[in-house]
PDB file of N, CA and C in Angstrom:
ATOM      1  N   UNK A   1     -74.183 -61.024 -71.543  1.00  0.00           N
ATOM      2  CA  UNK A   1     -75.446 -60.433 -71.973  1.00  0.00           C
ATOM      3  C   UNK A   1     -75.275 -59.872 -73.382  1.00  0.00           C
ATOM      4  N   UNK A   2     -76.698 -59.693 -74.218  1.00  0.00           N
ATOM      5  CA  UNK A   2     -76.716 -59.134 -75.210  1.00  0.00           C
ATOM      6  C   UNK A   2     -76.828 -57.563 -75.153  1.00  0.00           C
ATOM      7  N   UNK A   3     -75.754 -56.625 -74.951  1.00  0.00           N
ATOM      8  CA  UNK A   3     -76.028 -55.338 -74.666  1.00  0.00           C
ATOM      9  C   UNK A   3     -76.916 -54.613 -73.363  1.00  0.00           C
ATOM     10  N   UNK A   4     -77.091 -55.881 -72.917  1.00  0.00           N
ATOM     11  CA  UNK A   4     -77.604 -55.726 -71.468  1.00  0.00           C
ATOM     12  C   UNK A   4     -76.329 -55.356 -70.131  1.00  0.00           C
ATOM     13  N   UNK A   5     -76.820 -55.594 -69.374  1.00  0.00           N
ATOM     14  CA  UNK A   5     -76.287 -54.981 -67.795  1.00  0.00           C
ATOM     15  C   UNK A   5     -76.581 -56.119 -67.144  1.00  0.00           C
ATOM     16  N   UNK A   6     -75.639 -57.164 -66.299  1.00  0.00           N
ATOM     17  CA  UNK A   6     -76.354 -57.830 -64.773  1.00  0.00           C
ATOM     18  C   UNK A   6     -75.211 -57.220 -63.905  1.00  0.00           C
ATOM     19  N   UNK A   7     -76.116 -57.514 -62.619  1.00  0.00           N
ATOM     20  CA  UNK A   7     -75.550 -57.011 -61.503  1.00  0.00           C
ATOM     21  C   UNK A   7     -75.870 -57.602 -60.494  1.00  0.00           C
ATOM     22  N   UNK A   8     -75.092 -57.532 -59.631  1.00  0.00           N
ATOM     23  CA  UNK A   8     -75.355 -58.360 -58.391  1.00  0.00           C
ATOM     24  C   UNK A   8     -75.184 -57.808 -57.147  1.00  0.00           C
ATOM     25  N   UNK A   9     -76.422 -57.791 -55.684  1.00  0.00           N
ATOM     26  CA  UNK A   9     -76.160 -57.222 -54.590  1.00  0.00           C
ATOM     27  C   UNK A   9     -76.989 -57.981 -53.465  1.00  0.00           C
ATOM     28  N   UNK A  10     -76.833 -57.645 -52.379  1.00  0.00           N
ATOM     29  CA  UNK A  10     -77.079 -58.625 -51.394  1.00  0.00           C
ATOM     30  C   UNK A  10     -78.958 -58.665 -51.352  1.00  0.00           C
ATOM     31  N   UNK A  11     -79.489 -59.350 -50.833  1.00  0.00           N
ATOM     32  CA  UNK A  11     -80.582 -59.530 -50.889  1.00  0.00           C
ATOM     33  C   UNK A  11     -81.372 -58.749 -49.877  1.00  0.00           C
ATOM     34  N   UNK A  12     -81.178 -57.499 -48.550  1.00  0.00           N
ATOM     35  CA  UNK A  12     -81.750 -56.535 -47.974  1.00  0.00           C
ATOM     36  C   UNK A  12     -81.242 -55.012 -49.179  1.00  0.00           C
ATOM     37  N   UNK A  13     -80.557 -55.377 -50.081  1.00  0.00           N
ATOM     38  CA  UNK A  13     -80.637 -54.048 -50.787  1.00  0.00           C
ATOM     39  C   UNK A  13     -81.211 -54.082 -52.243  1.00  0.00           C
ATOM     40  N   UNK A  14     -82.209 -55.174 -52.388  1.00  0.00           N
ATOM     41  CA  UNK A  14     -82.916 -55.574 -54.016  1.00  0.00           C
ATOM     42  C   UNK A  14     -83.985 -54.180 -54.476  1.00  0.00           C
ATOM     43  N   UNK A  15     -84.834 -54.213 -53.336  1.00  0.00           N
ATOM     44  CA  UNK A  15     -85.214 -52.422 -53.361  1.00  0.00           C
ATOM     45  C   UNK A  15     -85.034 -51.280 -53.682  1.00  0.00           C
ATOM     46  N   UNK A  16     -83.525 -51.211 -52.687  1.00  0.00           N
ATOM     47  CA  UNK A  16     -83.192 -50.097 -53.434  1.00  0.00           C
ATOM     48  C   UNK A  16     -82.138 -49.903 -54.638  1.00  0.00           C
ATOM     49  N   UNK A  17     -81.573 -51.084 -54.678  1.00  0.00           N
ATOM     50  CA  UNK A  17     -81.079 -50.977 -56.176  1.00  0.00           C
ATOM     51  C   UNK A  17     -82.129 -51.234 -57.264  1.00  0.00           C
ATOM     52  N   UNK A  18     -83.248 -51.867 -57.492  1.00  0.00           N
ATOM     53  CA  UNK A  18     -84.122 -51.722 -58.330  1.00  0.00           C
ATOM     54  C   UNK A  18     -84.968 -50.243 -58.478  1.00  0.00           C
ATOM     55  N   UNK A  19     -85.247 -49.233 -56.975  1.00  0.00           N
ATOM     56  CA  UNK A  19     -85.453 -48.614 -57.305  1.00  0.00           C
ATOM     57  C   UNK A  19     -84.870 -47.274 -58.143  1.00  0.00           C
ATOM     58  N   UNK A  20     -83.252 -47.492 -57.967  1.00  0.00           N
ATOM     59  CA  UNK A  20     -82.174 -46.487 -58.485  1.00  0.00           C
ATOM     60  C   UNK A  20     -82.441 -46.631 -59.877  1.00  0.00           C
ATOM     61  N   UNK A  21     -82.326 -47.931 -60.436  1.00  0.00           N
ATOM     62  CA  UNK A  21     -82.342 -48.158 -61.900  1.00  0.00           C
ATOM     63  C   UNK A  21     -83.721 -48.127 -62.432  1.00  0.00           C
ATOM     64  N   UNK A  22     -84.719 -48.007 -61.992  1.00  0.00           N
ATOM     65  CA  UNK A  22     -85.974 -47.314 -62.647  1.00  0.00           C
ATOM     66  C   UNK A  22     -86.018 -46.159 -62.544  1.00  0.00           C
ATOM     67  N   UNK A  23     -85.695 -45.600 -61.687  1.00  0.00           N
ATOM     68  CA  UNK A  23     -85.477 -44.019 -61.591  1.00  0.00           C
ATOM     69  C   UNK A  23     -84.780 -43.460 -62.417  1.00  0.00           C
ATOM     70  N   UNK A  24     -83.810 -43.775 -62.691  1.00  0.00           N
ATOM     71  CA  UNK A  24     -82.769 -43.775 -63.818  1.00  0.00           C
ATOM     72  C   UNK A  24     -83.156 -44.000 -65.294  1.00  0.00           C
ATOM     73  N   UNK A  25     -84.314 -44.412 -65.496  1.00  0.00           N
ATOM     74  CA  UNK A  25     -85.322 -44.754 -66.674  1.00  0.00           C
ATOM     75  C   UNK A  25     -84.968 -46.071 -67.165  1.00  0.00           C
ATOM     76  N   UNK A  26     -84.384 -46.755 -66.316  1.00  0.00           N
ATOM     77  CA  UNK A  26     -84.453 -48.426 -66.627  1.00  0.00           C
ATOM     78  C   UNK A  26     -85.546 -49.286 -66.584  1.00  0.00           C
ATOM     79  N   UNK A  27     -86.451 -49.189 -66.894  1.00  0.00           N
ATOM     80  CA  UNK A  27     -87.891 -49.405 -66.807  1.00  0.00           C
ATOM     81  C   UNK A  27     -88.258 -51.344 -66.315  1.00  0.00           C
ATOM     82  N   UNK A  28     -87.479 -51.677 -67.602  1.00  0.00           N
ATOM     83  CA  UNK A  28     -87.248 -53.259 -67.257  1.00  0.00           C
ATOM     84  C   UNK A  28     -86.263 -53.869 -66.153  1.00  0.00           C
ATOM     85  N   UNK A  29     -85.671 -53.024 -65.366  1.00  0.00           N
ATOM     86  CA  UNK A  29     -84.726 -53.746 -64.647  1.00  0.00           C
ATOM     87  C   UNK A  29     -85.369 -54.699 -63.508  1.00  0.00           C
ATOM     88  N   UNK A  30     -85.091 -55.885 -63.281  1.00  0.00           N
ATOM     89  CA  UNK A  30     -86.097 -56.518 -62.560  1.00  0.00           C
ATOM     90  C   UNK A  30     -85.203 -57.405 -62.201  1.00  0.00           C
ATOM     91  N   UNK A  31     -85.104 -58.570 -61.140  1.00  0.00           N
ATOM     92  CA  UNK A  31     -84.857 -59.557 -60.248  1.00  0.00           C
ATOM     93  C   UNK A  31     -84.582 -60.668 -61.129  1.00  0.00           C
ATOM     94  N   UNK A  32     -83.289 -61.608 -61.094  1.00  0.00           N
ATOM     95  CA  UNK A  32     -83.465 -62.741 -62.502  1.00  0.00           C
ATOM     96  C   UNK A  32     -83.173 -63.922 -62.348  1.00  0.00           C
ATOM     97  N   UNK A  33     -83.474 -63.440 -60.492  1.00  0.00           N
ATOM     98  CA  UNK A  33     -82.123 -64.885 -59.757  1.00  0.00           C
ATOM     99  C   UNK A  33     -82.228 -64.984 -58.617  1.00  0.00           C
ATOM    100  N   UNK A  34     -81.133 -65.815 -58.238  1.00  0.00           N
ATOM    101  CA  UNK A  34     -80.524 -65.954 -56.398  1.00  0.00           C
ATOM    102  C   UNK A  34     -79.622 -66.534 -56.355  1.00  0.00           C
ATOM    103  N   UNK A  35     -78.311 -66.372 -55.457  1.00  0.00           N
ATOM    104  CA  UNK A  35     -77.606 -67.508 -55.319  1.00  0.00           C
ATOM    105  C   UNK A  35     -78.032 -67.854 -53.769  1.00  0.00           C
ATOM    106  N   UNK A  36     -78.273 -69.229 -53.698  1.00  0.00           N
ATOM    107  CA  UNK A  36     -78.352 -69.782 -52.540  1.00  0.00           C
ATOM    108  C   UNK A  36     -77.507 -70.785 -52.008  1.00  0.00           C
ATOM    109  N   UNK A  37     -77.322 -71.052 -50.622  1.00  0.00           N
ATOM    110  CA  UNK A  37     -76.275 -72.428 -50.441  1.00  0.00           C
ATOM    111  C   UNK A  37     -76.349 -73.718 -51.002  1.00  0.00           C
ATOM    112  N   UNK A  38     -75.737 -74.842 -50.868  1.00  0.00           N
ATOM    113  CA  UNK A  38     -75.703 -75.825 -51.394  1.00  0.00           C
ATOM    114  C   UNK A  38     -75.094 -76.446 -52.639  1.00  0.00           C
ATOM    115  N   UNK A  39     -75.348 -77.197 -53.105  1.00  0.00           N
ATOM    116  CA  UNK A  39     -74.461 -77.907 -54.166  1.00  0.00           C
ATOM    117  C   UNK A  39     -74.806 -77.279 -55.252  1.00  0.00           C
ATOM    118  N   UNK A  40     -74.324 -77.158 -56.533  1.00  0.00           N
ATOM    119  CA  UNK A  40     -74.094 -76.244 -57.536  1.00  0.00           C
ATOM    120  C   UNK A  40     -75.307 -76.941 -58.356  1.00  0.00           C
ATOM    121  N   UNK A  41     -75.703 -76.211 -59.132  1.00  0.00           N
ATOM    122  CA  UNK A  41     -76.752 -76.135 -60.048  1.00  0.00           C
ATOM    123  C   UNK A  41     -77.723 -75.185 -60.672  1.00  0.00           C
ATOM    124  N   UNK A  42     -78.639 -75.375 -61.517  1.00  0.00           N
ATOM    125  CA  UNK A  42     -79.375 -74.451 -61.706  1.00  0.00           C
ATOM    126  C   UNK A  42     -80.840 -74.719 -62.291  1.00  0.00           C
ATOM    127  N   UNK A  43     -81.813 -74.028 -61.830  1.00  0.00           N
ATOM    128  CA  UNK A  43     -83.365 -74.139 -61.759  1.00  0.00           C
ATOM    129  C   UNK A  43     -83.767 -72.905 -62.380  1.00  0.00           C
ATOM    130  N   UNK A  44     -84.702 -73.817 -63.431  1.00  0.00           N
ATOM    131  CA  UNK A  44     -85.016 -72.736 -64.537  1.00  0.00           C
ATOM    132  C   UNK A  44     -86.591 -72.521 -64.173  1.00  0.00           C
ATOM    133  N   UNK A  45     -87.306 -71.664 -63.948  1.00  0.00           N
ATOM    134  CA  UNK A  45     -88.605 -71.503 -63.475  1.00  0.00           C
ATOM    135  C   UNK A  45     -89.576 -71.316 -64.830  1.00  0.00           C
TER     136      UNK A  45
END
């Protein structure tokens, strides 16, 4: 990242780690992904 932060956590705790880091005054912190099963690749939306 460019002076940014990623992070990664399981997908029943996206909530409350998004809500920690807005609380925290991270205003933009938001969702940017998934890893899912299967063969390797990547899908750009």
């Amino acid at each position: 990242t460019s002076g940014g932060l990623l992070v990664s956590c399981s997908a029943d705790k996206v909530g409350e780690v998004l809500e920690i880091f807005h609380r925290q005054g991270f205003a933009q912190a938001a969702v940017i992904g998934e890893v899912t099963e299967g063969p390797a690749g990547l899908t750009l939306r």
